[in-house]
Protein backbone atom coordinates (compact mmCIF):
# COMPACT_ATOMS: atom_id res chain seq x y z
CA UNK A 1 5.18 20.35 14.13
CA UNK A 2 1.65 22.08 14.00
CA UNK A 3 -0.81 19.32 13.83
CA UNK A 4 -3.79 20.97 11.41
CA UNK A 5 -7.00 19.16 12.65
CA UNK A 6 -8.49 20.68 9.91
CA UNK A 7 -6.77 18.75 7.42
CA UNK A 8 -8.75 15.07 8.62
CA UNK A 9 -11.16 13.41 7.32
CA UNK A 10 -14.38 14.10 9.27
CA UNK A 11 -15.26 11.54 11.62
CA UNK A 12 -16.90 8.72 10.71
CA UNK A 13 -19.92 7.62 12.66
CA UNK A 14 -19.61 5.13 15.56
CA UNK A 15 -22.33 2.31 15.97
CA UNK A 16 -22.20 -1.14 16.62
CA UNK A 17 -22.81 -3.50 13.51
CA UNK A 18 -25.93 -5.30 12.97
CA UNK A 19 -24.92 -8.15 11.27
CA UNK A 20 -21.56 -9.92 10.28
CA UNK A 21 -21.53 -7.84 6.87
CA UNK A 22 -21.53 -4.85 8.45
CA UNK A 23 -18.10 -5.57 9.72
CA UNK A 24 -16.57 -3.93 6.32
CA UNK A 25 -17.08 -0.45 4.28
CA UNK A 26 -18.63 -1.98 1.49
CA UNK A 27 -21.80 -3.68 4.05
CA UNK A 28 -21.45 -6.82 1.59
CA UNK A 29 -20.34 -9.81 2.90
CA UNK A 30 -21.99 -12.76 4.56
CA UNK A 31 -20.19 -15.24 6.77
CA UNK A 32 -21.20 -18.19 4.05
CA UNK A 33 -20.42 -16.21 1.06
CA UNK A 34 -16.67 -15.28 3.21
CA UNK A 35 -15.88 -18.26 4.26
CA UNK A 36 -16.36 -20.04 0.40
CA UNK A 37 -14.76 -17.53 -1.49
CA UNK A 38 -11.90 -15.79 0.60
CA UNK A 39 -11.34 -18.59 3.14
CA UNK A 40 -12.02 -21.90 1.59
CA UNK A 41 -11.06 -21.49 -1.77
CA UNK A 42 -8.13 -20.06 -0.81
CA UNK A 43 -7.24 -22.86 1.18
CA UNK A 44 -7.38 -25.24 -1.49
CA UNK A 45 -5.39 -23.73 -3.87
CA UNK A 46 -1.36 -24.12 -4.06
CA UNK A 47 0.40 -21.41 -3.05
CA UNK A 48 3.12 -19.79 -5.82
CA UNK A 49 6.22 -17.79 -6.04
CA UNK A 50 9.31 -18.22 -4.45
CA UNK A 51 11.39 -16.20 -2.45
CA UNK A 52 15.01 -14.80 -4.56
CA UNK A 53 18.05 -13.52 -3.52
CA UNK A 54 18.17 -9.83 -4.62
CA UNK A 55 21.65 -8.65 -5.81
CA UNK A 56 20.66 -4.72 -5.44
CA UNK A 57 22.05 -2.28 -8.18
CA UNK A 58 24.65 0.22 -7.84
CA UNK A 59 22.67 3.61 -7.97
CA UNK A 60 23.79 6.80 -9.46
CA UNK A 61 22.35 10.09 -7.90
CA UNK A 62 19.15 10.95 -8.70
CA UNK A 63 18.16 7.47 -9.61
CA UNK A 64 15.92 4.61 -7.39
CA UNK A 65 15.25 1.17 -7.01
CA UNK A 66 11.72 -0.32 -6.89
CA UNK A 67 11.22 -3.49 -5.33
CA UNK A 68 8.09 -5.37 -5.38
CA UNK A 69 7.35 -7.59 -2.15
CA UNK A 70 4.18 -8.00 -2.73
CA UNK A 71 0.80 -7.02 -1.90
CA UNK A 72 1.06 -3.43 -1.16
CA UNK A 73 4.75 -4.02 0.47
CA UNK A 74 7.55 -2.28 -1.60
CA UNK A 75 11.57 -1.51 -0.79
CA UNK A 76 12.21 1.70 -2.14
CA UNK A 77 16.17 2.33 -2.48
CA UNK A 78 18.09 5.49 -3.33
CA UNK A 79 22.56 5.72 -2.70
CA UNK A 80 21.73 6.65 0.52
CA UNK A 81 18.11 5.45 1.92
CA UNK A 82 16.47 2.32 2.02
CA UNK A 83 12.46 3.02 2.32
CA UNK A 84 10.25 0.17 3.22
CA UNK A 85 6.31 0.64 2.70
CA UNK A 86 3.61 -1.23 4.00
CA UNK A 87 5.79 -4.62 4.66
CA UNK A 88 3.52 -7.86 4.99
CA UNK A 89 5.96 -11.28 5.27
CA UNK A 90 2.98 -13.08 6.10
CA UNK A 91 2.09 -16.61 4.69
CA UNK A 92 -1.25 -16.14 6.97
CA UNK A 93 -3.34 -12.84 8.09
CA UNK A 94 -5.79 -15.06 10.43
CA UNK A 95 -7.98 -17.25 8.46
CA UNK A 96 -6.20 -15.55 4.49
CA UNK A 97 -3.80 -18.03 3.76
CA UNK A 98 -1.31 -15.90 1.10
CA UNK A 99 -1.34 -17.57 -2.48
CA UNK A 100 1.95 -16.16 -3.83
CA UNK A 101 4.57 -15.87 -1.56
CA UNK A 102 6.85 -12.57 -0.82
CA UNK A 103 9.14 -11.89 -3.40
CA UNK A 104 12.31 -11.57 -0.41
CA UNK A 105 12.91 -12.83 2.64
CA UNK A 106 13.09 -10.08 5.64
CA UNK A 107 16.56 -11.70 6.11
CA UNK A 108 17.75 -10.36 2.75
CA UNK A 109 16.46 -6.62 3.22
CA UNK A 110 19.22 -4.57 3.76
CA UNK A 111 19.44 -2.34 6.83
CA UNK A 112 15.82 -0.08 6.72
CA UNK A 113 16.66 3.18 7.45
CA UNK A 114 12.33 4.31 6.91
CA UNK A 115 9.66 2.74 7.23
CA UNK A 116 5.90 4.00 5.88
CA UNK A 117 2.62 2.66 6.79
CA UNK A 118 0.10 3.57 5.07
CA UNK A 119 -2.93 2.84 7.41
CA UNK A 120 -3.95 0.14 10.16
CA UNK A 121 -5.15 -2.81 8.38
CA UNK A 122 -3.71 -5.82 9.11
CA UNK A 123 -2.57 -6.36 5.88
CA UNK A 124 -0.67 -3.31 5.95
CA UNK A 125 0.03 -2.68 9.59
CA UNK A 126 1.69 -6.52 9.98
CA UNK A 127 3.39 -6.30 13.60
CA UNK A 128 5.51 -9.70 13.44
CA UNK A 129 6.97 -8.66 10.32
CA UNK A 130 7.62 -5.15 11.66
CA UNK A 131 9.42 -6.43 14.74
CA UNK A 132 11.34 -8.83 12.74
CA UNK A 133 13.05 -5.88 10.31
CA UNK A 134 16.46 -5.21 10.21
CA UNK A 135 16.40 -2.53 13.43
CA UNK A 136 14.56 0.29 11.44
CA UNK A 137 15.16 3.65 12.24
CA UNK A 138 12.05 6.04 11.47
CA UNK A 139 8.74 4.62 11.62
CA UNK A 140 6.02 7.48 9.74
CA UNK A 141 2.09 6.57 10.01
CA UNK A 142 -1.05 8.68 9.70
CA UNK A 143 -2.66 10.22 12.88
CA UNK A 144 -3.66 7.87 16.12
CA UNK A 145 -1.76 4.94 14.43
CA UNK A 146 1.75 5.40 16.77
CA UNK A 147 0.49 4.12 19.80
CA UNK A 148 0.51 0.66 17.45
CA UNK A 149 3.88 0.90 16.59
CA UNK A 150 5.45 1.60 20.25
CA UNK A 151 7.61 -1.48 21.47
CA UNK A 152 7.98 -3.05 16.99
CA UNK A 153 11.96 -1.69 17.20
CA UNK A 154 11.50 1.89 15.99
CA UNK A 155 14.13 4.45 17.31
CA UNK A 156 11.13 7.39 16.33
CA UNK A 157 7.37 7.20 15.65
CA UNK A 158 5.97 10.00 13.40
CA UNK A 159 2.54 10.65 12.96
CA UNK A 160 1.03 13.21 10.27
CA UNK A 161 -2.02 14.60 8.96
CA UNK A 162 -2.88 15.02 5.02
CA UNK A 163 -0.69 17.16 3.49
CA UNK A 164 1.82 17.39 6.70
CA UNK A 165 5.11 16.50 5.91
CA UNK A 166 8.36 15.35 7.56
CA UNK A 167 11.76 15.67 6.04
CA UNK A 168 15.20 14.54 7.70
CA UNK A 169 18.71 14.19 6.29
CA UNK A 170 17.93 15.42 2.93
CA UNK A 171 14.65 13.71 2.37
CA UNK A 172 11.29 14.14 3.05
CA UNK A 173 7.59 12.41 3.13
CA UNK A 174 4.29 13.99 3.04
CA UNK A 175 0.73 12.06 3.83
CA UNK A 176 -1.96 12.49 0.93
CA UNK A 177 -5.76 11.94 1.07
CA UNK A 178 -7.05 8.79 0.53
CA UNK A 179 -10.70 7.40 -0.19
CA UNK A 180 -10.57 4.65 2.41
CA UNK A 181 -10.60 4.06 6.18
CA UNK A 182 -8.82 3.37 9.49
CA UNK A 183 -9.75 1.40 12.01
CA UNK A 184 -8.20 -1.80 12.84
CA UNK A 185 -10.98 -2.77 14.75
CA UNK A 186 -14.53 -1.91 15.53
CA UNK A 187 -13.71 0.52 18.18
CA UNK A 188 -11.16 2.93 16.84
CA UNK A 189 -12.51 5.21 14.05
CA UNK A 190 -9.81 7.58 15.20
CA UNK A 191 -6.71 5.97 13.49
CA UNK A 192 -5.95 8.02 9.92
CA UNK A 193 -5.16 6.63 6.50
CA UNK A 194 -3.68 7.99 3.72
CA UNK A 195 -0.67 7.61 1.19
CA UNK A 196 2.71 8.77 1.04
CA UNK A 197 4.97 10.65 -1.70
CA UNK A 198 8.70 10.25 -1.34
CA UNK A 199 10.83 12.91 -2.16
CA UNK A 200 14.79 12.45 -2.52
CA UNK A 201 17.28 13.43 -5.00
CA UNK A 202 15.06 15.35 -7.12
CA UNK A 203 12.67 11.93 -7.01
CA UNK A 204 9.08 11.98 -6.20
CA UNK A 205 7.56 8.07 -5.62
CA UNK A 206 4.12 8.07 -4.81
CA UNK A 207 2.23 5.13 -2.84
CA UNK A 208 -1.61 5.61 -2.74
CA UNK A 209 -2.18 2.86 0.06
CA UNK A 210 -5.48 1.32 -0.15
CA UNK A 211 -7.84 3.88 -1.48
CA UNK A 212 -11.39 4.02 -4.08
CA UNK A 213 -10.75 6.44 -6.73
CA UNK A 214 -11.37 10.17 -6.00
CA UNK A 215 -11.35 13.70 -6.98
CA UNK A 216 -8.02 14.09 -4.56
CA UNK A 217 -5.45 12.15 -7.19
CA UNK A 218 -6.30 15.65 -8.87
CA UNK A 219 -5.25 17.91 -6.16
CA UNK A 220 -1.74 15.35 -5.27
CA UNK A 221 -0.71 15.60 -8.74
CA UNK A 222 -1.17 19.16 -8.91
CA UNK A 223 0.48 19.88 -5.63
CA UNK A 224 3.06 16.67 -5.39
CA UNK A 225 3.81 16.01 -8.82
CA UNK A 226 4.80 12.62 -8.34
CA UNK A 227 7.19 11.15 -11.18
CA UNK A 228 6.10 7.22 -10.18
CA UNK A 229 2.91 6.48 -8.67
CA UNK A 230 2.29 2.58 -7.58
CA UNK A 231 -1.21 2.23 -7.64
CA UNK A 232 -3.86 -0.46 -6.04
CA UNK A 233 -5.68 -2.44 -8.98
CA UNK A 234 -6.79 -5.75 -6.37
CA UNK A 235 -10.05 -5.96 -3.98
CA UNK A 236 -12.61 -4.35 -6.35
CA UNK A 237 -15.30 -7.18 -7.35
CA UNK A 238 -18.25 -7.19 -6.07
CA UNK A 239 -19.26 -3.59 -7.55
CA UNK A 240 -19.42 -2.82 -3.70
CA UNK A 241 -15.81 -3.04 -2.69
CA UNK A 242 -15.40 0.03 -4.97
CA UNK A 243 -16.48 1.86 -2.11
CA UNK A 244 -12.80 1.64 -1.14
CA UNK A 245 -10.90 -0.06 -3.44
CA UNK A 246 -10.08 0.51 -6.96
CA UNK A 247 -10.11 -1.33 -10.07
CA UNK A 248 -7.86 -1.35 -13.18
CA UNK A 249 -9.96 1.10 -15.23
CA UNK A 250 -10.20 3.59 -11.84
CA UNK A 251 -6.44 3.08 -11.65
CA UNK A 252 -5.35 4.36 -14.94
CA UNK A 253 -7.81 7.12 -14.45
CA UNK A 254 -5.53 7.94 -11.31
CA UNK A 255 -2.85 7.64 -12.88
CA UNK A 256 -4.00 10.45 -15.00
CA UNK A 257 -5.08 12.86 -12.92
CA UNK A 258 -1.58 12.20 -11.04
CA UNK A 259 0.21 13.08 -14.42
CA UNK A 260 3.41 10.75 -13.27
CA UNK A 261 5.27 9.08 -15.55
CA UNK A 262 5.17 5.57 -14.62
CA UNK A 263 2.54 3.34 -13.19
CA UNK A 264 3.36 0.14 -11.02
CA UNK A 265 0.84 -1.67 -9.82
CA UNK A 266 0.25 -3.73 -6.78
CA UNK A 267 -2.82 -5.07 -4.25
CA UNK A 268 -3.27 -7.75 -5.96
CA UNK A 269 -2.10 -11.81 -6.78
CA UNK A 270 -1.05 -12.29 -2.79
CA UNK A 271 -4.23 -12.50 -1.07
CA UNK A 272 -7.41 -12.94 -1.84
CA UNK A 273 -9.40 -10.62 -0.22
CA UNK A 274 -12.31 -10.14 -3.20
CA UNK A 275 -14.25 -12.28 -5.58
CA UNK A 276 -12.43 -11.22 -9.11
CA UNK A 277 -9.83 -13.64 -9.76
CA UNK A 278 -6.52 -13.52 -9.42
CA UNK A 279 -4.50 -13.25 -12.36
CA UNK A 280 -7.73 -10.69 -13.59
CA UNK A 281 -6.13 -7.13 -12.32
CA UNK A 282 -2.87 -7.10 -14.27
CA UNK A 283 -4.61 -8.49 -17.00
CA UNK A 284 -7.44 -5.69 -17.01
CA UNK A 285 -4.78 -3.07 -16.60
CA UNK A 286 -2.82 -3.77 -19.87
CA UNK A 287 -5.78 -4.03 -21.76
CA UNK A 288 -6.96 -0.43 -20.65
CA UNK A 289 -3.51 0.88 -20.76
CA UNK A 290 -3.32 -0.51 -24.46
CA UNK A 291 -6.95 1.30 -25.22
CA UNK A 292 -5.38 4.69 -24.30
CA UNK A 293 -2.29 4.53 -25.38
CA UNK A 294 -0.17 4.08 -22.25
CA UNK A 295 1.63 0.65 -22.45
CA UNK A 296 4.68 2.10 -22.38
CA UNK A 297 4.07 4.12 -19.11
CA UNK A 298 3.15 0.09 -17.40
CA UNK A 299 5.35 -1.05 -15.60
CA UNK A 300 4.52 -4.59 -13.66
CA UNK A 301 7.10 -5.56 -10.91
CA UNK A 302 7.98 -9.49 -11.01
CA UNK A 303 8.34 -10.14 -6.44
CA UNK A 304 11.78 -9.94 -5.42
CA UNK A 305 13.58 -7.91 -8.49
CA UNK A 306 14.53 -4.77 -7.86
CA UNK A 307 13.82 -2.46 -11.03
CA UNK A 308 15.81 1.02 -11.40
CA UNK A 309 14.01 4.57 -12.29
């Protein structure tokens, strides 16, 4: 495949941070201000959810399951493809203790035969859960993220650029823009991010990553068309953290401008990684989908029960 350079983000700036909240985008944080609200607090509260025993549905043609891990981690199933994206089995990421735990166990996933990952991030890119998966086949990541994923179990590593796509055995993926970014540490600005839209048996499921709102939801409806879109609605208080995340008002506005049928939301109620509380995003989101008349187009995944389309 062609890689079009062209079709990157243009590079971000390279400098060594100042100060501890320079570490992140949004140039916010302080270690006190961390520590009470993301670390301690966390720490102190009970952690939820249990773990259930999926009994997957028997799928007709054309139609897909949609289950809900958590976070941003989802099982995507069609009659003959079993999709994971973004999966995060973690109780811990470092210091973030998880609050509700993943809807499955790894041990009940049935044999993976993709896997997407959306960008770098820890809580996205999670290498002990990736080498623990059921011997995944096709591993597909943005640009200058494969060299992570070398030795995690995958029999291929794929790497695109925005608006490159890969298709095998009937399927195909294609990376959209995202309004984020991509390093997993301070020294490498040159690992992509993006999202992903699945296409198989006339389906189109679209998975934005982590990403602020933009003008590009436009241009991925227009080209993609996707007919589900699950959506980020965690990680957006303070204002700051808008710089790359989005809220529940900027995701039914994406939802929108994607003109898909159903919205599922996720980023949210595992970790905390922001100061809004936790119950607060699906909350927000039915009241704004109620205000313009899209209820009916909500549809909020309970962890661990696979929900046809």
């Amino acid at each position: 495949m062609t890689k079009p350079l062209s079709h990157r983000p243009a590079p971000a700036k390279r400098k060594l941070p100042k100060s501890f909240k320079e570490l992140t985008p949004s140039n916010h944080f302080s270690p006190r201000t961390f520590f009470r609200e993301l670390v301690w607090k966390a720490l102190l509260t009970r952690r939820t959810g249990e773990h259930k025993r999926p009994t997957f549905p028997k799928l007709a043609r054309g139609q897909v399951a949609i289950t809900w891990i958590g976070h941003a981690s989802f099982l995507i199933q069609f009659t003959d493809l079993n999709v994971l994206v973004d999966p995060n089995f973690a109780n811990w990421l470092f210091l973030l203790k998880r609050i509700k735990r993943s809807g499955l166990k790894i041990s009940d996933l049935p044999p993976i035969d993709l896997v997407l990952l959306t960008h770098a991030h820890f809580d996205h890119f999670h290498k002990p859960t990736l080498r623990r998966l059921p011997h995944p086949k096709i591993g597909v990541m943005p640009w200058g993220v494969g060299d992570l994923a070398h030795n995690l179990g995958f029999a291929r590593v794929i790497e695109l650029e925005w608006w490159e796509l890969f298709a095998h055995n009937g399927w195909q993926v294609t990376l959209t823009p995202s309004k984020h970014w991509g390093a997993r540490t301070l020294h490498d600005h040159h690992r992509g991010y993006g999202g992903f839209v699945l296409e198989h048996q006339g389906r189109k499921i679209y998975h934005a990553g982590d990403s602020a709102y933009f003008g590009g939801f436009k241009e991925i409806g227009e080209r993609l068309a996707p007919d589900v879109a699950l959506l980020p609605i965690g990680a957006y208080h303070p204002e700051s953290f808008r710089n790359v995340h989005m809220g529940p008002d900027e995701a039914v506005q994406a939802f929108k401008d994607l003109r898909a049928r159903h919205l599922v939301p996720m980023h949210y109620g595992s970790f905390k990684l922001s100061f809004e509380e936790m119950d607060e995003p699906p909350r927000w989101l039915l009241e704004v989908a109620q205000q313009q008349n899209l209820s009916q187009q909500i549809r909020i995944l309970d962890e661990g029960s696979p929900t046809v389309f």
